[in-house]
N, C-alpha and C. Protein backbone atom coordinates (compact mmCIF):
# COMPACT_ATOMS: atom_id res chain seq x y z
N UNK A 1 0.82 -1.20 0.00
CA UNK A 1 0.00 0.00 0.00
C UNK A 1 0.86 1.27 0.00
N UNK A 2 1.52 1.43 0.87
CA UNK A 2 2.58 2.40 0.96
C UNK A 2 3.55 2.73 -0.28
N UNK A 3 3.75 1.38 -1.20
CA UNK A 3 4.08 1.74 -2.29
C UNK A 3 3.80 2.50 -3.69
N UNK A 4 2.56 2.00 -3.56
CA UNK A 4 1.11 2.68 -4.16
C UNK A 4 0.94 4.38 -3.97
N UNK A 5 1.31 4.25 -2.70
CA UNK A 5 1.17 6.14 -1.71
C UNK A 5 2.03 6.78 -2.79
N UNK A 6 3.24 5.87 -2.57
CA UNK A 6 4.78 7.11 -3.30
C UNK A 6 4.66 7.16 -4.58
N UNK A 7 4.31 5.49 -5.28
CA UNK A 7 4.63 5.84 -6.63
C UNK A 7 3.16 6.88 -7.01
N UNK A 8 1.98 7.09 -6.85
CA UNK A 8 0.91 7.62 -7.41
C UNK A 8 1.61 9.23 -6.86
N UNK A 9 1.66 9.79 -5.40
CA UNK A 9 2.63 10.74 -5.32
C UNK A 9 3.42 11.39 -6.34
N UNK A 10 4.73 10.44 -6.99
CA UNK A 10 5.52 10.87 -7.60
C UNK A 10 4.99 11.04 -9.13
N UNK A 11 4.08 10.12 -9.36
CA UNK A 11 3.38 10.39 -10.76
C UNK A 11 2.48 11.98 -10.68
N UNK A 12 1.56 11.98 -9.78
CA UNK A 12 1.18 13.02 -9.96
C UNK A 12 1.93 14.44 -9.72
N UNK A 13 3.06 14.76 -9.21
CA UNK A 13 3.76 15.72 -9.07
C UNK A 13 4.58 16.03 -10.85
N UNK A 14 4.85 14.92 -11.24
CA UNK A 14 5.87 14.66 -12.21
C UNK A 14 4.67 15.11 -13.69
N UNK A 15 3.26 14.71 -13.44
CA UNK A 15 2.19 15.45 -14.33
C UNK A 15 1.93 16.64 -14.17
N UNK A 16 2.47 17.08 -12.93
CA UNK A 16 1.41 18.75 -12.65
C UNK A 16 3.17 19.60 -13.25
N UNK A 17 3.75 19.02 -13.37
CA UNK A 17 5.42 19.80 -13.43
C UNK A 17 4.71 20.31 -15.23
N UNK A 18 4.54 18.93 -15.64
CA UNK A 18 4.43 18.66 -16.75
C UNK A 18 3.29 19.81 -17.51
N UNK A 19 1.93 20.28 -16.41
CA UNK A 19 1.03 20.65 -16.79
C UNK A 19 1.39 22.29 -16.32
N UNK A 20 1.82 22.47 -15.23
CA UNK A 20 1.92 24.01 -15.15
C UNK A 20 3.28 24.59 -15.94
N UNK A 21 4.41 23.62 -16.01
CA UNK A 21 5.71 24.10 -16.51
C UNK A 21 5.98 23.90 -17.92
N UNK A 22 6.01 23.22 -18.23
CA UNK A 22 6.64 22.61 -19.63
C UNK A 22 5.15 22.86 -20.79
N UNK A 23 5.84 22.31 -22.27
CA UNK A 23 5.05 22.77 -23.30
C UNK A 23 4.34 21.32 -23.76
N UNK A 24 5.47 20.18 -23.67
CA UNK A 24 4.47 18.85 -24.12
C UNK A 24 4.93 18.69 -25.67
N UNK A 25 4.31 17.50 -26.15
CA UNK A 25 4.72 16.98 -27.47
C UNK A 25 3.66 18.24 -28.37
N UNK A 26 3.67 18.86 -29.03
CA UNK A 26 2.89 19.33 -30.12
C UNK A 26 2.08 20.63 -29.22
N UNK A 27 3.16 21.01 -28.40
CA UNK A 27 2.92 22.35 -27.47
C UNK A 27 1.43 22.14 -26.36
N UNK A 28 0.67 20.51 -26.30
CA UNK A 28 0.03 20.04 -25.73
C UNK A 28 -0.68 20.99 -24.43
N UNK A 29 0.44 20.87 -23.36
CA UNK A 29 0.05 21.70 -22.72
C UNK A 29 0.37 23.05 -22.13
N UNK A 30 0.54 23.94 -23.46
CA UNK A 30 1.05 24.95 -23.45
C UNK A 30 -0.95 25.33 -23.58
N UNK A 31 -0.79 24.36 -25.05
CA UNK A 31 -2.65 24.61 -25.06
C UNK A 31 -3.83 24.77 -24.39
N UNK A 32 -3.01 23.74 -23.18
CA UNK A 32 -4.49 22.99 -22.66
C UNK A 32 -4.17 24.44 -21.20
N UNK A 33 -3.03 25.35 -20.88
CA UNK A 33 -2.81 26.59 -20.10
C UNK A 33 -3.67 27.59 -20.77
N UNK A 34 -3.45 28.00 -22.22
CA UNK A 34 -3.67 28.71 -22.85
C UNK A 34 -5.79 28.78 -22.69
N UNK A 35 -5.90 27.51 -23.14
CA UNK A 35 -7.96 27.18 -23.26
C UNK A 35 -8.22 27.72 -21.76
N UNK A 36 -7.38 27.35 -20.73
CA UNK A 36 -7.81 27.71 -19.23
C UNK A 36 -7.90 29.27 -18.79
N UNK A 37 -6.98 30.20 -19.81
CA UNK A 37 -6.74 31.23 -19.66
C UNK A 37 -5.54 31.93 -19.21
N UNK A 38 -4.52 30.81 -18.98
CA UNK A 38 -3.33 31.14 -18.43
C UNK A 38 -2.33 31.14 -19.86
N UNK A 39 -1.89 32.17 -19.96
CA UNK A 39 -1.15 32.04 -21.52
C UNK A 39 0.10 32.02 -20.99
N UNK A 40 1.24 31.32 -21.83
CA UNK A 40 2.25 31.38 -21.77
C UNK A 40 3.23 32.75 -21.97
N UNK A 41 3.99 33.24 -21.20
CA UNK A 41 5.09 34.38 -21.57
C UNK A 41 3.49 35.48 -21.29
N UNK A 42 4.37 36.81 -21.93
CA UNK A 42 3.63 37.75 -21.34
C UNK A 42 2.53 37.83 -21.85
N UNK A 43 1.08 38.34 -21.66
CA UNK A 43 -0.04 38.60 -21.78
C UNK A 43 -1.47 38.52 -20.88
N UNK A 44 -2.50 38.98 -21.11
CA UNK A 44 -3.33 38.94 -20.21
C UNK A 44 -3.57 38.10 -19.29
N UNK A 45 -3.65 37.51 -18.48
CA UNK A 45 -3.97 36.63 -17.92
C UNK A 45 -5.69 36.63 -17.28
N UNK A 46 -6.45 35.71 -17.90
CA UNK A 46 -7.84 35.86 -17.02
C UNK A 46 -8.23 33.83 -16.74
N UNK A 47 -8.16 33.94 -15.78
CA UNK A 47 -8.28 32.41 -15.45
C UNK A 47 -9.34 31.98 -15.00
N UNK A 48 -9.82 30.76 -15.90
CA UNK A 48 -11.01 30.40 -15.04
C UNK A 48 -11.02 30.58 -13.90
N UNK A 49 -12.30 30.35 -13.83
CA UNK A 49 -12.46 29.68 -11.86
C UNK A 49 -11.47 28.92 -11.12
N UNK A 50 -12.10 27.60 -12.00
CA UNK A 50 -11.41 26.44 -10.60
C UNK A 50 -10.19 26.15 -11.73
N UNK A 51 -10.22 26.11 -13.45
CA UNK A 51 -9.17 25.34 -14.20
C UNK A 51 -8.00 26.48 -14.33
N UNK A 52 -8.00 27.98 -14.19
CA UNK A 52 -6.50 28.80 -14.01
C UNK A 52 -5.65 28.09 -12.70
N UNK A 53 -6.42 27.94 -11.74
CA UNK A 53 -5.52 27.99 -10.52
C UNK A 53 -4.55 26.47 -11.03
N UNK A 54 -5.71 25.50 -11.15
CA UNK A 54 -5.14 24.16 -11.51
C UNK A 54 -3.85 23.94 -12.50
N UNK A 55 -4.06 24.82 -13.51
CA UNK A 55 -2.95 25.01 -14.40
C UNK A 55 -1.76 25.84 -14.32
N UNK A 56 -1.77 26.52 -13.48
CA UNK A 56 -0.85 27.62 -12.72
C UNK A 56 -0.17 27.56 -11.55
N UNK A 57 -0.42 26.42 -10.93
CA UNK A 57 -0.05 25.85 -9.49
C UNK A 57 0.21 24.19 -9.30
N UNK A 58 1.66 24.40 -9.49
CA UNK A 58 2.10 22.90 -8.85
C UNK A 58 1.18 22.11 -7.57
N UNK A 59 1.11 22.84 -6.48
CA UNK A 59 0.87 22.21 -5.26
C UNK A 59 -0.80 21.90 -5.49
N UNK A 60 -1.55 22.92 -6.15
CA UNK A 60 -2.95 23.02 -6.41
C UNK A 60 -3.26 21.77 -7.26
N UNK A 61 -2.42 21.60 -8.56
CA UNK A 61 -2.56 20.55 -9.44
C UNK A 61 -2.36 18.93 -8.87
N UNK A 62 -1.22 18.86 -8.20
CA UNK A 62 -0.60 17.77 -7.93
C UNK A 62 -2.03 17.02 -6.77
N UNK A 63 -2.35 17.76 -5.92
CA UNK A 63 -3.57 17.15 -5.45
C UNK A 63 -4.70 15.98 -6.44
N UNK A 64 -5.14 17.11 -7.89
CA UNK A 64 -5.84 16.62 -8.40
C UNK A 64 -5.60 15.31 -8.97
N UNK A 65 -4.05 15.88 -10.01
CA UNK A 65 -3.12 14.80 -10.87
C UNK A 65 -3.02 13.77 -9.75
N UNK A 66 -2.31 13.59 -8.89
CA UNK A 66 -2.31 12.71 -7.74
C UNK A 66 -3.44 11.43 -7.46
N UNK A 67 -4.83 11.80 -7.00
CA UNK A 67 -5.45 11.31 -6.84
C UNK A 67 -5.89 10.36 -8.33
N UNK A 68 -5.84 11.24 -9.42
CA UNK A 68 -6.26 10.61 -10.74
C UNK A 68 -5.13 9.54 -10.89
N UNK A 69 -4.13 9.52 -10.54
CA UNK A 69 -2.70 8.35 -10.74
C UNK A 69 -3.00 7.56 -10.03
N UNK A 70 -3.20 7.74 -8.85
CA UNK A 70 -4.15 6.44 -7.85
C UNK A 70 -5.16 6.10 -8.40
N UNK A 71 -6.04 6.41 -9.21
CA UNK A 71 -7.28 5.96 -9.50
C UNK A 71 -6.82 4.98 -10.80
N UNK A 72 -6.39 5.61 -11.52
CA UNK A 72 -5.37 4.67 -13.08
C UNK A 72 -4.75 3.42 -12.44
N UNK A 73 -4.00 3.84 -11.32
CA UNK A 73 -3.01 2.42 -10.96
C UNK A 73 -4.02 1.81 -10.26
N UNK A 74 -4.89 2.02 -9.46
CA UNK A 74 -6.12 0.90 -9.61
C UNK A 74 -6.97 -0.02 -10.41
N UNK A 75 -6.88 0.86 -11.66
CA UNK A 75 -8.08 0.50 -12.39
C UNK A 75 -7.25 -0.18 -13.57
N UNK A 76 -6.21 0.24 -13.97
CA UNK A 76 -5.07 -0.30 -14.84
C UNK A 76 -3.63 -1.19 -14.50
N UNK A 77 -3.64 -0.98 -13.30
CA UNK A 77 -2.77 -1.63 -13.13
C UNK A 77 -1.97 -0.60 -12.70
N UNK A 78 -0.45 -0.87 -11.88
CA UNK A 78 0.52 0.29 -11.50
C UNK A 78 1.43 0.74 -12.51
N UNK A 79 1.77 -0.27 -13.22
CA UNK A 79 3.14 -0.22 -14.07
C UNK A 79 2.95 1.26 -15.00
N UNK A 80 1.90 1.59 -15.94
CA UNK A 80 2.01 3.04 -16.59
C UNK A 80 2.16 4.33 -15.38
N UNK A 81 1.54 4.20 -14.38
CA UNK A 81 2.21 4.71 -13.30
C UNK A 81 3.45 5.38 -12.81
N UNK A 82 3.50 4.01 -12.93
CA UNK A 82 4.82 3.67 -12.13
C UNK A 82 6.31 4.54 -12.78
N UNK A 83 5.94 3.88 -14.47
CA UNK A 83 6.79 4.80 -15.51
C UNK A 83 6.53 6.49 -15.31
N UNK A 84 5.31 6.86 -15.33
CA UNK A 84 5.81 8.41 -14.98
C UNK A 84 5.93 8.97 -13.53
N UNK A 85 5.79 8.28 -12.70
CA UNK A 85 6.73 8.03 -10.97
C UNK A 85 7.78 8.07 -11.14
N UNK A 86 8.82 7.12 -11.88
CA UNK A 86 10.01 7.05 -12.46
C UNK A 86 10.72 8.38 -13.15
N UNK A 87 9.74 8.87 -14.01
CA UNK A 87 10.39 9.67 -14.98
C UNK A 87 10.20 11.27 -13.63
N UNK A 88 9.36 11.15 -13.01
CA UNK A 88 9.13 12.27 -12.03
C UNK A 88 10.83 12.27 -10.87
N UNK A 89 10.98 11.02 -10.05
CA UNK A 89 12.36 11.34 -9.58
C UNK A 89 13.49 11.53 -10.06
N UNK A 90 13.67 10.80 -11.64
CA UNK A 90 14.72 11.07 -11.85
C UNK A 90 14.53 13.06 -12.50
N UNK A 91 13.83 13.41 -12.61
CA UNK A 91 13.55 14.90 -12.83
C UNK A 91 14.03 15.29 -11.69
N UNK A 92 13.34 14.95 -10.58
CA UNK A 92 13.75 15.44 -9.27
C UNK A 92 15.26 15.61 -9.21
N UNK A 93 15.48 14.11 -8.88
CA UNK A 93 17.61 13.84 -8.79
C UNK A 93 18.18 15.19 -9.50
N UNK A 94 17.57 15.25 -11.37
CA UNK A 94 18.49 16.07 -12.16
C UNK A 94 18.12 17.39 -11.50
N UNK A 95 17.42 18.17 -10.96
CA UNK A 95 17.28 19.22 -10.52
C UNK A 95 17.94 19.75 -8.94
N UNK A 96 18.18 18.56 -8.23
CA UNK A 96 18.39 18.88 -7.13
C UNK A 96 20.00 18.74 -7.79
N UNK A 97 20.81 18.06 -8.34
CA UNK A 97 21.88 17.72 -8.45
C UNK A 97 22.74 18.92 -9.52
N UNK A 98 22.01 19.77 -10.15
CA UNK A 98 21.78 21.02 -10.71
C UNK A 98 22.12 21.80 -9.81
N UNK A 99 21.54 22.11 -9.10
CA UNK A 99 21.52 22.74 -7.81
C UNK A 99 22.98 23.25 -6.57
């Protein structure tokens, strides 16, 4: 169970990095910031309600992303999981080791 805790943890942190920071294959979720109201680089900013904060906030997102990675590694199995758990610490390691 406890394993379950960290790896869904590390998946969902390693998605919200993915969703508030980065652009994604085919500027993905540069888009899916942009539809919410949060645009990339300078310009207006008007954010939804509940989907600006979500897209604009690691700690806000990772809640959601989080729980949805637990719900996948339930319903699918852990292993796709597990792979972006994986790909989330070693992000971690390279950043702290950056550092």
């Amino acid at each position: 169970m406890i394993e379950h805790i960290l790896i869904a943890g590390f998946a969902g942190w390693r998605a919200s990095r993915l969703l508030v920071y980065e652009a994604g294959p085919g500027n993905l979720f540069g888009r899916i910031r942009a539809a919410c109201g949060v645009p990339d680089g300078p310009g207006e900013i008007r954010p939804l309600p509940f989907l600006g904060p979500l897209v604009s906030c690691v700690p806000c997102a990772s809640v959601w992303l989080s729980a949805a990675a637990w719900g996948i590694g339930a319903w699918l199995g852990w292993m796709p999981v597990a792979i972006v758990a994986a790909c989330g610490v070693a992000l971690m390691l390279e950043i702290h080791v950056k550092e």
